[in-house]
Every structure is written in structure tokens, then in C-alpha cells.
N, C-alpha and C. Protein backbone atom coordinates (compact mmCIF):
# COMPACT_ATOMS: atom_id res chain seq x y z
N UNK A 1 0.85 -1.17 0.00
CA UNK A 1 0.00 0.00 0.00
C UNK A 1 0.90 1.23 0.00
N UNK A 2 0.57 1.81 -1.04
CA UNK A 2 1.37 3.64 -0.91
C UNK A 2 1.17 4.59 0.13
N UNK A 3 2.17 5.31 0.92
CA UNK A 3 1.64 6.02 1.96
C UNK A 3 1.18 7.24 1.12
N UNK A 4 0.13 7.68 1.88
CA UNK A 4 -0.79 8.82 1.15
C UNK A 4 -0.15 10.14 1.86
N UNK A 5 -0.16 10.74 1.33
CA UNK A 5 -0.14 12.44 2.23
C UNK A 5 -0.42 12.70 3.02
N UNK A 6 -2.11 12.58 3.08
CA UNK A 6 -3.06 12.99 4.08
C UNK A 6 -3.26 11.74 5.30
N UNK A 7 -2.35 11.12 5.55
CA UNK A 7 -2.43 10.17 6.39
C UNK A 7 -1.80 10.52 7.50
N UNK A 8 -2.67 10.75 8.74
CA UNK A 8 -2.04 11.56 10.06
C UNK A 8 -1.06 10.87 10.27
N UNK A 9 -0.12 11.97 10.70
CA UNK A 9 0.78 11.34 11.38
C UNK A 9 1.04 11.49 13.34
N UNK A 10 1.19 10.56 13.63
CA UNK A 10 1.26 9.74 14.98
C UNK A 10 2.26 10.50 15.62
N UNK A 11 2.61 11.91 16.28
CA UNK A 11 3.60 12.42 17.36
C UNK A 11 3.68 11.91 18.39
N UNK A 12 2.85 11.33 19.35
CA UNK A 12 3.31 11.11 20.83
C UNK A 12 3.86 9.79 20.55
N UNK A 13 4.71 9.57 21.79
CA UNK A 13 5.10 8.28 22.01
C UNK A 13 4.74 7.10 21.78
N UNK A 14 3.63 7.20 22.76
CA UNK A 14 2.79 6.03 23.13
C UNK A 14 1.33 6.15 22.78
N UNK A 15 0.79 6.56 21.93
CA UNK A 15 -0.79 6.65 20.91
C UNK A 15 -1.55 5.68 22.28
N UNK A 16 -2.98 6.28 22.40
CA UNK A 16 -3.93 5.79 22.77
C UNK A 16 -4.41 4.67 21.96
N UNK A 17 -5.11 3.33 22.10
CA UNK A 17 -5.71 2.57 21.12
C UNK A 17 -6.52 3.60 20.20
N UNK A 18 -7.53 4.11 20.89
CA UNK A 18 -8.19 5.12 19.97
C UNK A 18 -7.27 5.37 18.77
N UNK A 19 -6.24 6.39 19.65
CA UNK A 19 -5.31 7.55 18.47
C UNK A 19 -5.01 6.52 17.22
N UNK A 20 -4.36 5.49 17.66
CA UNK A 20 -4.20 4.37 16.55
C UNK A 20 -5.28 3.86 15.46
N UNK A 21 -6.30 3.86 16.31
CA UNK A 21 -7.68 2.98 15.67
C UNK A 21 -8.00 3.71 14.56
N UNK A 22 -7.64 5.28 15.05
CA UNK A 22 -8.44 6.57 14.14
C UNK A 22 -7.73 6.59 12.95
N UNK A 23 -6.41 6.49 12.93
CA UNK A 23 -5.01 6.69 12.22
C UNK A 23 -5.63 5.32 11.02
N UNK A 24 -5.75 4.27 11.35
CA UNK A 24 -5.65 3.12 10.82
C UNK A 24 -7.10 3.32 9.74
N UNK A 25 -8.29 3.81 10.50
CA UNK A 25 -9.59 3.92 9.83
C UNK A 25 -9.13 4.98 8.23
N UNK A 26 -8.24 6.29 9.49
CA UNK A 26 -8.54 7.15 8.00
C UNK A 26 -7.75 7.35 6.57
N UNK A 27 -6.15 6.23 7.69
CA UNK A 27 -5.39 5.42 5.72
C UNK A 27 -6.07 4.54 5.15
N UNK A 28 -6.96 3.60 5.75
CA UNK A 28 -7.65 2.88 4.65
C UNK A 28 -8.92 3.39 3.95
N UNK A 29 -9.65 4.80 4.29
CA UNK A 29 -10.57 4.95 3.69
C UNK A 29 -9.60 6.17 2.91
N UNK A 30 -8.57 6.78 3.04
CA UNK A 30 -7.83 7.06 2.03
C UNK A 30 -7.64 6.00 0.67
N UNK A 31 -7.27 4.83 2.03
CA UNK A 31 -6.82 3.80 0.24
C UNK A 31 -8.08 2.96 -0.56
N UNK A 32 -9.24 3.21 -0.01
CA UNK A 32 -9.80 2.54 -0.46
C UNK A 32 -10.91 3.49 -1.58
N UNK A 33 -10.36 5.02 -2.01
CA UNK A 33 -10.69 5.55 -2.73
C UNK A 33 -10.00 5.58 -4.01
N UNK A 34 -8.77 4.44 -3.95
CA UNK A 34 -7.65 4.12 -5.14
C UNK A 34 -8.32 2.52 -5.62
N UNK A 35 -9.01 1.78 -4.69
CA UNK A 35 -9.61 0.59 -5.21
C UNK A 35 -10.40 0.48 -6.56
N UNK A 36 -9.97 -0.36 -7.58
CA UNK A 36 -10.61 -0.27 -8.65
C UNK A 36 -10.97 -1.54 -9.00
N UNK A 37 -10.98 -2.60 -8.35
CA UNK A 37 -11.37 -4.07 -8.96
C UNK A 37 -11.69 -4.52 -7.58
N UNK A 38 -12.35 -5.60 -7.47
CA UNK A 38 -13.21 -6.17 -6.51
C UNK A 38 -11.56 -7.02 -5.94
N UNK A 39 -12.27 -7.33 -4.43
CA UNK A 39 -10.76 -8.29 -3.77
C UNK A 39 -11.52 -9.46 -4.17
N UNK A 40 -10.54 -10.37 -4.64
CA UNK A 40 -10.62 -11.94 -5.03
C UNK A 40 -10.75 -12.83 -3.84
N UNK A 41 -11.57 -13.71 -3.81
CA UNK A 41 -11.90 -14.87 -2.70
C UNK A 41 -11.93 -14.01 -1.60
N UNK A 42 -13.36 -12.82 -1.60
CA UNK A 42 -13.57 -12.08 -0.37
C UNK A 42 -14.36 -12.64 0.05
N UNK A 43 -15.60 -13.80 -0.34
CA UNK A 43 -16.10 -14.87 0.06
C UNK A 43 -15.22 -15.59 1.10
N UNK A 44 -14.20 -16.58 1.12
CA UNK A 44 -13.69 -16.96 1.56
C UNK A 44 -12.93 -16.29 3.09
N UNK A 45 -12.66 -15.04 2.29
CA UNK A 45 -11.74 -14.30 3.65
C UNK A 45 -12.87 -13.79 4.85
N UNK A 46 -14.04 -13.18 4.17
CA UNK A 46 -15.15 -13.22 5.19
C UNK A 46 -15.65 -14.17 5.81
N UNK A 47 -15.55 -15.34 5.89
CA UNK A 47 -15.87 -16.78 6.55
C UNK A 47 -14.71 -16.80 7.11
N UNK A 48 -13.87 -16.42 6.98
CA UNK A 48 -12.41 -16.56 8.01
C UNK A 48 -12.66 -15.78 8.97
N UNK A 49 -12.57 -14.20 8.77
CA UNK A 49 -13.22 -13.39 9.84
C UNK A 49 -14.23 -13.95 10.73
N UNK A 50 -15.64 -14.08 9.91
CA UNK A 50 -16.71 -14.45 10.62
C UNK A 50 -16.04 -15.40 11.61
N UNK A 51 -15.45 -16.69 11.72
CA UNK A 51 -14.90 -17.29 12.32
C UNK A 51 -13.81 -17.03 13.46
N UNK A 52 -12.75 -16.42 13.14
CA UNK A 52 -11.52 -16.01 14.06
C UNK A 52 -12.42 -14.76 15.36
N UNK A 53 -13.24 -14.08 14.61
CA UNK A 53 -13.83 -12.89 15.48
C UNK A 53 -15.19 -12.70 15.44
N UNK A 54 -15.74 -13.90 15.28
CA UNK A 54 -17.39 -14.01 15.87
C UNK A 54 -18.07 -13.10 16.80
N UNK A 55 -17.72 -12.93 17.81
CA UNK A 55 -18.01 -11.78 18.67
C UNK A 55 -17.81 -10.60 18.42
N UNK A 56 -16.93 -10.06 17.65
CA UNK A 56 -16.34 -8.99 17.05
C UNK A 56 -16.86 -8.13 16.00
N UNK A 57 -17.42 -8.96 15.18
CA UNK A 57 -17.79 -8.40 13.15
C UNK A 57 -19.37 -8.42 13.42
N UNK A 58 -20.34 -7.50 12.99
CA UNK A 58 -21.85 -7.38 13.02
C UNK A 58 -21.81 -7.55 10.84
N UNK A 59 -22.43 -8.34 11.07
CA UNK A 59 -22.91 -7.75 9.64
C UNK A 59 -23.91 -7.29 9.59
């Protein structure tokens, strides 16, 4: 993945989970405005999720 510009950058030391969580949300909805073809066997990788983090993922 290319680092984008507009992708905050992280000054303190030690980032809150938050500070991180936020950081992480707003490079991938950066990168996911460069997506141009569907992800392959996202069937598959979503049954992995669903599985590893059942408690975790709402669909």
C-alpha cells in the first residue's frame, strides 16, 4: 500500500488505542478511494473473519 499524504501522522510516544484505531480507519478509507477491482476470494476471507472474530464483526 502507498503512503498517502493525508495520512495523520502519529507524534506522541505512546498513541492511545483510539489515536491508533483513528489513524488506521482514516489510511484505509484514504486507500480505499484508489480501489478499482473487486478483492478476489472475499467470500472466503469473510468466513475466516466471521470465524476467528465471531463476537467482534456485526454484519
Amino acid at each position: 500500500m502507498e503512503k498517502s499524504e493525508n495520512t495523520p501522522k502519529i507524534k506522541c510516544p505512546s498513541p492511545t488505542d483510539e489515536a491508533v484505531l483513528k489513524s488506521v480507519y482514516l489510511a484505509l478509507r484514504e486507500a480505499t478511494k484508489k480501489w478499482s477491482m473487486p478483492i478476489q476470494n472475499w467470500g472466503i476471507i469473510l468466513n475466516q473473519f466471521l470465524t476467528m472474530f465471531e463476537k467482534r464483526v456485526q454484519l
